[in-house]
Protein backbone atom coordinates (compact mmCIF):
# COMPACT_ATOMS: atom_id res chain seq x y z
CA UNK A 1 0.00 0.00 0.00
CA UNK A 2 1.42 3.47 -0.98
CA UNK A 3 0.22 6.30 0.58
CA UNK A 4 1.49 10.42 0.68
CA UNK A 5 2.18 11.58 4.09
CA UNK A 6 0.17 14.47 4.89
CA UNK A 7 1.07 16.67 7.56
CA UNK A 8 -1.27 15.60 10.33
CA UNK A 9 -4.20 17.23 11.90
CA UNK A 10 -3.89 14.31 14.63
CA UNK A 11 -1.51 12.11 15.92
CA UNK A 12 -2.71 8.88 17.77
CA UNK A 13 -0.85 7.00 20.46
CA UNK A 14 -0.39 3.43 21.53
CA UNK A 15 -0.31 3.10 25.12
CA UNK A 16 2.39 0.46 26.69
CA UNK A 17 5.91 0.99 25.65
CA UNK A 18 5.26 4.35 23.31
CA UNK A 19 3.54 6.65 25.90
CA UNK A 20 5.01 5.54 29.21
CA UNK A 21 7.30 2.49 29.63
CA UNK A 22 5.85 -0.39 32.79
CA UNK A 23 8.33 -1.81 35.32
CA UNK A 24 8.51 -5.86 34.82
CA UNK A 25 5.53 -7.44 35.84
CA UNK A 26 5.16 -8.57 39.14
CA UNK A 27 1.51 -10.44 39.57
CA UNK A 28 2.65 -11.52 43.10
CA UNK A 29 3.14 -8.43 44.07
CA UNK A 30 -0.19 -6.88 42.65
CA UNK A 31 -2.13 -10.00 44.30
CA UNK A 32 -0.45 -9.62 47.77
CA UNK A 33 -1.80 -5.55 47.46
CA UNK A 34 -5.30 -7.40 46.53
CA UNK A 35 -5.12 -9.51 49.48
CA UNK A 36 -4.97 -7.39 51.91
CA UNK A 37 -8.70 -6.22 50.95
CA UNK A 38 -10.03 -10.06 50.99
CA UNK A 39 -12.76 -10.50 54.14
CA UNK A 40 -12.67 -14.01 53.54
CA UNK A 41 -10.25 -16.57 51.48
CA UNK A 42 -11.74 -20.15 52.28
CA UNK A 43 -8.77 -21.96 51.41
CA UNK A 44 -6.61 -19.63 52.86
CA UNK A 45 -4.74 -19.12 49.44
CA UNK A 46 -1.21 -17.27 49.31
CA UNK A 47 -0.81 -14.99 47.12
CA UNK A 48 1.70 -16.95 45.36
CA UNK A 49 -0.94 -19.55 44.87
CA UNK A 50 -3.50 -16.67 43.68
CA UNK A 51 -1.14 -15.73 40.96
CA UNK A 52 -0.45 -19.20 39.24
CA UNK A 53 -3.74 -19.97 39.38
CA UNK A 54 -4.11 -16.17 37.35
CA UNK A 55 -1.47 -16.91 35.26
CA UNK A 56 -2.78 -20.01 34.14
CA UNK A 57 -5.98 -18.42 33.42
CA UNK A 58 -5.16 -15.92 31.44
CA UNK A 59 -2.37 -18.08 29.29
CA UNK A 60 -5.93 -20.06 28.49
CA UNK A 61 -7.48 -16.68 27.41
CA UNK A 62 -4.50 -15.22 25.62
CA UNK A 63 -4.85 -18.22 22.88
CA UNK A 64 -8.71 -17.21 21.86
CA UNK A 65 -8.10 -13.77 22.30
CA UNK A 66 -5.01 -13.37 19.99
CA UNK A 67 -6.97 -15.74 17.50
CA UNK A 68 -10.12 -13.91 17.58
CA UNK A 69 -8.79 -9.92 18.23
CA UNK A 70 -10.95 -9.72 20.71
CA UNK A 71 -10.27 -8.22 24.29
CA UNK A 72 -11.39 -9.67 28.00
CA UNK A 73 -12.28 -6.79 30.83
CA UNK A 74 -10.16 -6.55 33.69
CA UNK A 75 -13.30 -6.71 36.31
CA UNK A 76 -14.32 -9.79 34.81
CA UNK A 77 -11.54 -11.59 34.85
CA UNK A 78 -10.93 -10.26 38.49
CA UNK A 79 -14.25 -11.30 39.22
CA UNK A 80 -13.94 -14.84 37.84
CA UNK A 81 -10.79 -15.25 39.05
CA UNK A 82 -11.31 -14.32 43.04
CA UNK A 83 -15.09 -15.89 42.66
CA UNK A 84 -13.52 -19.38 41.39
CA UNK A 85 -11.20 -19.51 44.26
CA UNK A 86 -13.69 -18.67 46.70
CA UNK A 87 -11.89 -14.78 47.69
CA UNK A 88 -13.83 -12.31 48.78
CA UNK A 89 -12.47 -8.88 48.11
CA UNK A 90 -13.99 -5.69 49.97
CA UNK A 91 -13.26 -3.59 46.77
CA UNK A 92 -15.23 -2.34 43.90
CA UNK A 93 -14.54 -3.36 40.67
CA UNK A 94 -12.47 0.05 39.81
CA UNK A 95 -10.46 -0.01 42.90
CA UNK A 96 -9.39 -3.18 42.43
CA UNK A 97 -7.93 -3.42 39.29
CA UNK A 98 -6.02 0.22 39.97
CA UNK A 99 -4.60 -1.61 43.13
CA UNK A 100 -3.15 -4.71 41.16
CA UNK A 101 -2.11 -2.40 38.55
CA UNK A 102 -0.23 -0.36 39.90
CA UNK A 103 1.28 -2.75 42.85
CA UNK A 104 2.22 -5.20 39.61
CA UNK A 105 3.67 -2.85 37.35
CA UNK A 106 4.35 1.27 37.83
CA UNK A 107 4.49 3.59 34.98
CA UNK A 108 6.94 5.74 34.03
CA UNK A 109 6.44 8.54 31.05
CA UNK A 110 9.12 7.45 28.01
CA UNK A 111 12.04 9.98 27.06
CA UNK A 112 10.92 13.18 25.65
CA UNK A 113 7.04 11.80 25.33
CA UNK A 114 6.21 15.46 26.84
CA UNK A 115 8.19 17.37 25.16
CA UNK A 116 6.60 15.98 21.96
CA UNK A 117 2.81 16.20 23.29
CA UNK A 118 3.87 19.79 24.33
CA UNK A 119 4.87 20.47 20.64
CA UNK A 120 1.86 18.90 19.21
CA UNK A 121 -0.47 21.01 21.54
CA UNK A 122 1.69 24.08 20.33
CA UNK A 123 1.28 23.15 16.78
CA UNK A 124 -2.51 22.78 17.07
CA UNK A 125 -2.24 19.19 16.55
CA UNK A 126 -4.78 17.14 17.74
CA UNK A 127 -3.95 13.51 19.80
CA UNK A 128 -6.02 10.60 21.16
CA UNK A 129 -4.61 6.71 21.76
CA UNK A 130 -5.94 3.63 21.27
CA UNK A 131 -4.34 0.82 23.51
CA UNK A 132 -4.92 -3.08 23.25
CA UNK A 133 -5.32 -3.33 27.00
CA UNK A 134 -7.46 -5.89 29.40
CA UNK A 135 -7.84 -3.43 31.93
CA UNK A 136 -10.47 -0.28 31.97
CA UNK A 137 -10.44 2.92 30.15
CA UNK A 138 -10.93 4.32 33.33
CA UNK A 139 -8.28 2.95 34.71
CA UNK A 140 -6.08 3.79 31.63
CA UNK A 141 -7.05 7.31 31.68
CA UNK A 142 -6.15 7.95 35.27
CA UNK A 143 -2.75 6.25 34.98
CA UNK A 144 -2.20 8.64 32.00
CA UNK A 145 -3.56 11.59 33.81
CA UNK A 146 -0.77 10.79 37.07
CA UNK A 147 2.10 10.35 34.32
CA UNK A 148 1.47 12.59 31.80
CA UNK A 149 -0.81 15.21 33.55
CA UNK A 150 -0.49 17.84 30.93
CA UNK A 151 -1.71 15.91 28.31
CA UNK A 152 -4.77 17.08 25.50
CA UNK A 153 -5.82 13.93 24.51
CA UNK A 154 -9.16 14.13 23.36
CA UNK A 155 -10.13 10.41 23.86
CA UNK A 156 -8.26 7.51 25.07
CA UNK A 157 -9.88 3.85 23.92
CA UNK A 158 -8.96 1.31 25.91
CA UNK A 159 -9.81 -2.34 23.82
CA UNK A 160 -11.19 -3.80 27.20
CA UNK A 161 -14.47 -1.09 26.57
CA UNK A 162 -14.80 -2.20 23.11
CA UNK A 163 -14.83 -6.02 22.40
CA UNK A 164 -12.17 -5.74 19.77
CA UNK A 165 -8.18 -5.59 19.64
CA UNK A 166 -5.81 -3.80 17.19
CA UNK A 167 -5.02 -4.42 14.51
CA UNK A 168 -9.09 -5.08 13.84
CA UNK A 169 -10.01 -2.46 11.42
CA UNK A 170 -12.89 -1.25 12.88
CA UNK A 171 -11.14 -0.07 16.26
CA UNK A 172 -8.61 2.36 14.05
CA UNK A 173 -12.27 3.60 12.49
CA UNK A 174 -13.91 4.13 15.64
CA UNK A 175 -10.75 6.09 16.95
CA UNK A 176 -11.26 8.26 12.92
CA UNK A 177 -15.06 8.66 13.57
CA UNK A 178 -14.39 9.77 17.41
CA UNK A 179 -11.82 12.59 15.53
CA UNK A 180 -14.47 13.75 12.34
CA UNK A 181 -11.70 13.32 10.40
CA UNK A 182 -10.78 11.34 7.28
CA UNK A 183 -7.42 8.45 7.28
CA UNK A 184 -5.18 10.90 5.41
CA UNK A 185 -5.38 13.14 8.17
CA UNK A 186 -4.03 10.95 10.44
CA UNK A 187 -0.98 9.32 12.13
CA UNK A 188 -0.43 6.70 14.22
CA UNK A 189 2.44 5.79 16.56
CA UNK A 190 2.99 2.56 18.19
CA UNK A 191 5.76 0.04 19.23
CA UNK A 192 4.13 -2.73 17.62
CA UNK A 193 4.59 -3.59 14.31
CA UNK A 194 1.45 -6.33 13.78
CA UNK A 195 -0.56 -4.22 15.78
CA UNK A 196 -0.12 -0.90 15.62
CA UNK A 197 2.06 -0.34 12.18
CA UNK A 198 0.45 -3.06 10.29
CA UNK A 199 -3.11 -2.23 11.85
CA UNK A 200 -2.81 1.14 11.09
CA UNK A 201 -1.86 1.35 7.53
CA UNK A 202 -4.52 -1.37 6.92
CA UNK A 203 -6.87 1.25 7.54
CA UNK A 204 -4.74 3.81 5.41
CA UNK A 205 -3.52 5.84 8.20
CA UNK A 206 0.37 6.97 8.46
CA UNK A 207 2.01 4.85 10.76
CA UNK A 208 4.97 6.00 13.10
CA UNK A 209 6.92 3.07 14.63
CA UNK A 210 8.64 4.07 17.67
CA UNK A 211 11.28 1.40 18.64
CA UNK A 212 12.43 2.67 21.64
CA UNK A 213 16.10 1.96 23.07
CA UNK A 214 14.50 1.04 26.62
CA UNK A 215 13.92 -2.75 27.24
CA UNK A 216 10.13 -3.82 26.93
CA UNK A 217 10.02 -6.51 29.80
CA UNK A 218 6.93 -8.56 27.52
CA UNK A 219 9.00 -7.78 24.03
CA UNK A 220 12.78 -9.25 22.85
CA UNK A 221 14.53 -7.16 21.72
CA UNK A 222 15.11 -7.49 17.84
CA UNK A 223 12.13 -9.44 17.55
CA UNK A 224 9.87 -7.62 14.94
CA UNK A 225 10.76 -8.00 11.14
CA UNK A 226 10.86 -4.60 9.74
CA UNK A 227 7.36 -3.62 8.28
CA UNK A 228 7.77 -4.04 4.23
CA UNK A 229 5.55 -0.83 3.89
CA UNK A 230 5.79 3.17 4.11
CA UNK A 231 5.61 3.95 7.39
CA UNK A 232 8.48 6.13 9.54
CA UNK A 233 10.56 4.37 11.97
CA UNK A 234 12.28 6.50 14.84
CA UNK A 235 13.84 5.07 17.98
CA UNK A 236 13.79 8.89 19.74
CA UNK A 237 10.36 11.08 19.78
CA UNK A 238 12.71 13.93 19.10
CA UNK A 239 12.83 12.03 16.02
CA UNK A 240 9.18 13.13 15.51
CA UNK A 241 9.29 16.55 16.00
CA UNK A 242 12.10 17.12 13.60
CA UNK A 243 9.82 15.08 10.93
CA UNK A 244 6.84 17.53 11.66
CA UNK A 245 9.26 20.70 11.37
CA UNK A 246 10.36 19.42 7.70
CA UNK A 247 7.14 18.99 6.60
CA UNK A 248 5.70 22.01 8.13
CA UNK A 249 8.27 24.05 5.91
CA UNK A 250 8.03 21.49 2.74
């Protein structure tokens, strides 16, 4: 697919690994947080035990959901998971998952990620994200809101609040119809090829791959075959600004 790149009246974001980088994922950790909240655990279950039990689960989900694109909500799988091993947790549904979140893996905003939003806002250019992500958009939206609290995004889809998973089509044309504006307006930037690069230019928008230099814990490094199509690959979001100061001037 060949496409001219426009200079953008948006710019869309992934979430993990291109917004903010995640410290390596520590379920235990998360669970033992969860724990603390449980007003009854009928076979006195570790949290240890809690977790491979979760792990497990979700290994059995992961195959059906990669197959199908489709996404599972973090409250039901909480809710399956702590109901199936007879837990009771004095938390609501949106407590909950914020507490295993961010006890199993803190955020941290990427290199230069403000500076670039800051530009963007400067420059009148619009920006949203779309993240394939089990747990809530609420949940997303506050974690970007602590890290990145000067952001402008004007919506942030998480795939748990919408049944399907990048690189589905029709969640890149939700994000389009959410922005009134057409493909060709539009970029994309994610760390994913399949997902975000791939997924992206399937619905003709300009996709940015951002491969950044910091380790992805869930990711090798050197993994991803180089995307045989037109896309722009930069490892430093610098990288992006300089792109959107040529073009500005071309």
């Amino acid at each position: 697919m060949s496409m001219s790149i426009n200079f953008p009246k948006m710019i869309i974001f992934d979430y993990g690994h291109t917004l903010v980088h995640e410290d390596v994922w520590d379920g235990v950790a998360g669970t033992k947080a969860m724990l603390e909240y449980a007003v009854s655990n009928k076979n006195n279950l570790t949290a240890e035990q809690v977790n491979k039990f979760a792990d497990k689960l979700f290994a059995d989900i992961h195959i059906a959901r990669e197959k199908c694109r489709l996404e599972v909500h973090q409250h039901q799988f909480q809710k399956l998971l702590y109901e199936y091993l007879q837990i009771e947790i004095n938390l609501a549904p949106a407590a909950a998952e914020e507490i295993f979140w961010d006890n199993a893996s803190p955020a941290n905003a990427m290199p230069y990620i403000k500076e670039t939003l800051g530009f963007l806002h400067e420059n009148n250019i619009r920006t949203g994200v779309i993240s394939n992500i089990s747990f809530s958009g609420e949940a997303l939206r506050n974690r970007i809101n602590r890290v990145l609290p000067d952001n402008k995004f004007e919506f942030i889809i998480a795939t748990s609040e919408y049944i399907f998973r990048k690189p589905d089509k029709i969640i890149f044309e939700l994000a389009l119809r959410k922005a009134g504006l057409e493909a060709h307006e539009v970029w994309y930037c994610g760390d994913s090829v399949d997902f975000d690069v791939v997924g992206a230019l399937n619905s003709e928008i300009f996709s940015v791959w951002y491969e950044s230099e910091i380790d992805c814990w869930y990711k090798e490094r050197g993994s991803q075959i180089i995307p045989d199509c037109e896309h722009l690959h930069i490892k430093d979001w610098r990288e992006l600004i300089d792109k959107l100061k040529e073009l500005s001037l071309s």
